[in-house]
Protein backbone atom coordinates (compact mmCIF):
# COMPACT_ATOMS: atom_id res chain seq x y z
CA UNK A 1 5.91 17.23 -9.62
CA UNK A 2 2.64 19.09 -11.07
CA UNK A 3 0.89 16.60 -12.13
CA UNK A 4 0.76 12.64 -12.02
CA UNK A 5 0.23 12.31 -16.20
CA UNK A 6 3.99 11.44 -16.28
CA UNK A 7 4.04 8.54 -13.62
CA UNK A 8 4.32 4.99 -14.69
CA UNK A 9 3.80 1.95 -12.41
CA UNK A 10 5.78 -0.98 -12.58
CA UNK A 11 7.71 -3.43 -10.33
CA UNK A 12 10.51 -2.46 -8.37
CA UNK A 13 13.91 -3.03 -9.81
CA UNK A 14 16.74 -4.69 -8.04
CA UNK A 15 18.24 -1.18 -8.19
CA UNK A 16 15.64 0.43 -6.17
CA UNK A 17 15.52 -2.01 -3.31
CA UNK A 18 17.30 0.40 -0.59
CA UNK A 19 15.28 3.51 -1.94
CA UNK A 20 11.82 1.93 -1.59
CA UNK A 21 12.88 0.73 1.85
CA UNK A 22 13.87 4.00 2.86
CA UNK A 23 10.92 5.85 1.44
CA UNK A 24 8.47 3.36 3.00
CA UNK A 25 9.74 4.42 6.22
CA UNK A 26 9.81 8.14 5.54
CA UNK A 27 6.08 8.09 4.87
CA UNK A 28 5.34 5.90 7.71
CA UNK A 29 7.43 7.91 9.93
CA UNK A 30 5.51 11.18 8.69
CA UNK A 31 2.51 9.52 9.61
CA UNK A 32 3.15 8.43 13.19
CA UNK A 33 3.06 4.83 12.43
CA UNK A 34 6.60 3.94 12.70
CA UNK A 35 9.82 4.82 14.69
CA UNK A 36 13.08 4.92 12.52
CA UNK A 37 14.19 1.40 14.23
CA UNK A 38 11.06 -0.73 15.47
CA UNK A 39 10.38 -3.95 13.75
CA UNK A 40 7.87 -2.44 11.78
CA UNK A 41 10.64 0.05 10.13
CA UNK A 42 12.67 -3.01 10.03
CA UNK A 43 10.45 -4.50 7.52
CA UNK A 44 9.24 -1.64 5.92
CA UNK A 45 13.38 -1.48 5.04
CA UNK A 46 13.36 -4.95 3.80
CA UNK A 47 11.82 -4.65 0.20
CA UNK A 48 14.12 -7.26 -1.05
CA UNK A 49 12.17 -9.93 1.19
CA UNK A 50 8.93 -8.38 0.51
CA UNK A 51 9.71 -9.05 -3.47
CA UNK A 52 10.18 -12.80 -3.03
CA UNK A 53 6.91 -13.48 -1.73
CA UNK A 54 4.80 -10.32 -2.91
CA UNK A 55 4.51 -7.99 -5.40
CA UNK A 56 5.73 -4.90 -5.16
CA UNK A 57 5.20 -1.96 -7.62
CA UNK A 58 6.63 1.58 -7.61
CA UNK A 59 5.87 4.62 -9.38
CA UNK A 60 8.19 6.42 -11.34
CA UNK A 61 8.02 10.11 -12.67
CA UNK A 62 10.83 9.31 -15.04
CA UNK A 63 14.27 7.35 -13.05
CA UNK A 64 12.50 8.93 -9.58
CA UNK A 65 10.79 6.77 -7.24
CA UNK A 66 8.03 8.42 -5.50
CA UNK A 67 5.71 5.99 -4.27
CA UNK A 68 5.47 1.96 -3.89
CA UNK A 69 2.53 -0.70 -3.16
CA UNK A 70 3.09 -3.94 -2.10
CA UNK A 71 0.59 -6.49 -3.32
CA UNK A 72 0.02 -9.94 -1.50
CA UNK A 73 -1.90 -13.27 -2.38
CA UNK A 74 -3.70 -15.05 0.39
CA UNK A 75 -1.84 -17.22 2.61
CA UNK A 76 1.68 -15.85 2.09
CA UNK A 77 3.72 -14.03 4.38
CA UNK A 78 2.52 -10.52 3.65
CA UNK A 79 -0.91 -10.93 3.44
CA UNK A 80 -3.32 -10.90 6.66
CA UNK A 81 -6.96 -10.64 5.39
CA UNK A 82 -7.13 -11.44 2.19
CA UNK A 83 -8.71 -14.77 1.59
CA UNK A 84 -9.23 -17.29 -1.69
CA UNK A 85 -8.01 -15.64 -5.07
CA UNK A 86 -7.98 -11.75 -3.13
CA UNK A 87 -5.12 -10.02 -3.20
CA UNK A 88 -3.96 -7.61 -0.54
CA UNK A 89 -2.46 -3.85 -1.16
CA UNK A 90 0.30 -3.77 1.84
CA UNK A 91 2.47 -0.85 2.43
CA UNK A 92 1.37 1.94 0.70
CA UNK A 93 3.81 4.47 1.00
CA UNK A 94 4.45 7.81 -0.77
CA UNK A 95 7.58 9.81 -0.61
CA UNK A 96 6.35 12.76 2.09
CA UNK A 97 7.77 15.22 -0.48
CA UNK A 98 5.56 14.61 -2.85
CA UNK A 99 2.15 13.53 -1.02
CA UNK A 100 -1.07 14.93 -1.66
CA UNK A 101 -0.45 15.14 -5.18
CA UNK A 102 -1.70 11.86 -7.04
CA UNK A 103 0.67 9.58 -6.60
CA UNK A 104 -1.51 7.11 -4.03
CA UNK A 105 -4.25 7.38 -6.65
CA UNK A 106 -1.91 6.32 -9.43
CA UNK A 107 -0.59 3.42 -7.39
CA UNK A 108 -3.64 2.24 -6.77
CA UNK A 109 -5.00 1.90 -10.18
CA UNK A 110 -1.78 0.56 -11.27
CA UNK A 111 -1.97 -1.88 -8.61
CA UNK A 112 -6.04 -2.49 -9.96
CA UNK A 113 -4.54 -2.74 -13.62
CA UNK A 114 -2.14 -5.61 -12.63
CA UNK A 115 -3.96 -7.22 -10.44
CA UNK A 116 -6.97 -7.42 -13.00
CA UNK A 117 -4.34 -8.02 -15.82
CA UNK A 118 -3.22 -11.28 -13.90
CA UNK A 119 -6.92 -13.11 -12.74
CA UNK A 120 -7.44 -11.81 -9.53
CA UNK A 121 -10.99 -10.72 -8.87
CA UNK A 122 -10.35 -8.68 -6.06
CA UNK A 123 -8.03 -6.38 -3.95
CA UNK A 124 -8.62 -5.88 -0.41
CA UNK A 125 -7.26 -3.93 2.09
CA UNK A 126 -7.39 -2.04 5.80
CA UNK A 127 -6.36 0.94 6.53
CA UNK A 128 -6.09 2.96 10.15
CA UNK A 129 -9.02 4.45 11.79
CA UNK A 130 -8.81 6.12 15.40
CA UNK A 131 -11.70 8.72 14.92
CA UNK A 132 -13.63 7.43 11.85
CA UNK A 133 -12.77 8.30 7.82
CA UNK A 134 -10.13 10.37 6.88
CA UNK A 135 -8.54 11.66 3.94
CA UNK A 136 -7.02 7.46 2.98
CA UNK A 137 -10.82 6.31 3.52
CA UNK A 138 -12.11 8.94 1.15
CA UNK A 139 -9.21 7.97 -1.55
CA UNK A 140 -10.05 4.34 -1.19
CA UNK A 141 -14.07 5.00 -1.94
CA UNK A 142 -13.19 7.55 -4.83
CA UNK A 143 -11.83 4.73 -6.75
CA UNK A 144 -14.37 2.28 -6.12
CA UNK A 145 -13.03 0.50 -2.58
CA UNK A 146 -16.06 -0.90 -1.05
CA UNK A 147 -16.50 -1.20 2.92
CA UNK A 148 -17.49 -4.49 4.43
CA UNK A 149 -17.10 -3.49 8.56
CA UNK A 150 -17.70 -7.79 9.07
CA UNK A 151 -14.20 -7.50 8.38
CA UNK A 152 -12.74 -4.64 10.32
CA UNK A 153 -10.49 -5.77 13.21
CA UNK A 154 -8.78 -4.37 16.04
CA UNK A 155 -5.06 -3.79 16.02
CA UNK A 156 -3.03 -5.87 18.49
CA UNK A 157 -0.17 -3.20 18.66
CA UNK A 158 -2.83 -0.99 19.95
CA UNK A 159 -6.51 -1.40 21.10
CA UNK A 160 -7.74 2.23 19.91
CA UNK A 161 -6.98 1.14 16.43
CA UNK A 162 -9.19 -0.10 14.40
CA UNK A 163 -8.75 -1.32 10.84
CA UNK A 164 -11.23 -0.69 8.58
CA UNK A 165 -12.03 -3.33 6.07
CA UNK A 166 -12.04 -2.61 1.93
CA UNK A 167 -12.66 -4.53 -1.34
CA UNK A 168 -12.30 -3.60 -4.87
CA UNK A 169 -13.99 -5.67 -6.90
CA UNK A 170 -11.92 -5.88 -10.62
């Protein structure tokens, strides 16, 4: 893929269940943040219950899959933080072929677009942080994620980690 002009972001298809799953755990394996059988790969794998109570979105460079964004209202099961009409960007994953190359940026304002397109005022999310901002951090400020550290929090699965807190206001 040269360039990300020929993605399109929509929701997943029935089709495409197993090959989200399976590139949600890729990335997250490639990034050290989950083993090929933990729970956490477990329901990384299990797009099909993620699409009953959230919203999740791929993007497609033609019939190709390459990334996917799961988006979650408050107060159901995928969503932790946010709160009131927010909506929460879960599981951002990018096939590790293909990273570095746009396609987090064009889920994200697809995910924007939608979100927007439906009412919600917000999206809000957390990402990782052992030693400060890294390359996700930048990504999420380029496009107009705001920080609010009142709602960082520490990660239960490991005290080092903290989650940084970010809004987008649409």
């Amino acid at each position: 893929m040269s360039s990300t002009t020929s993605l399109g972001v929509a929701p997943v298809r029935t089709d495409e269940l197993a090959r989200v799953g399976e590139l949600c755990v890729a990335a997250y394996r490639a990034a050290g943040m989950a083993e090929e059988d933990d729970g956490y790969a477990l329901q990384l794998r299990d797009v099909a219950a993620r699409a009953a109570d959230a919203v999740v979105l791929v993007a497609r460079a033609g019939r190709e899959v390459l990334g996917t964004v799961t988006l979650a209202a408050a107060g159901t099961a995928y969503a932790d933080l946010a709160r009131g009409d927010e909506l929460e960007v879960r599981m951002l994953a990018v096939d590790p072929a293909v990273q570095r190359r746009g396609v987090a940026e064009v889920l994200l304002r697809g995910a924007a677009e939608w979100a927007a397109e439906q009412g919600y005022p917000a999206l809000v999310l957390s990402v990782l942080s052992h030693d400060g901002p890294g390359t996700p951090h930048r990504l999420y400020e380029r496009l107009g994620y705001r920080r609010d550290p009142a709602r960082d929090y520490v990660g239960s699965w490991d005290p080092a980690a903290t989650m940084w807190f970010y809004e987008l206001a649409l």
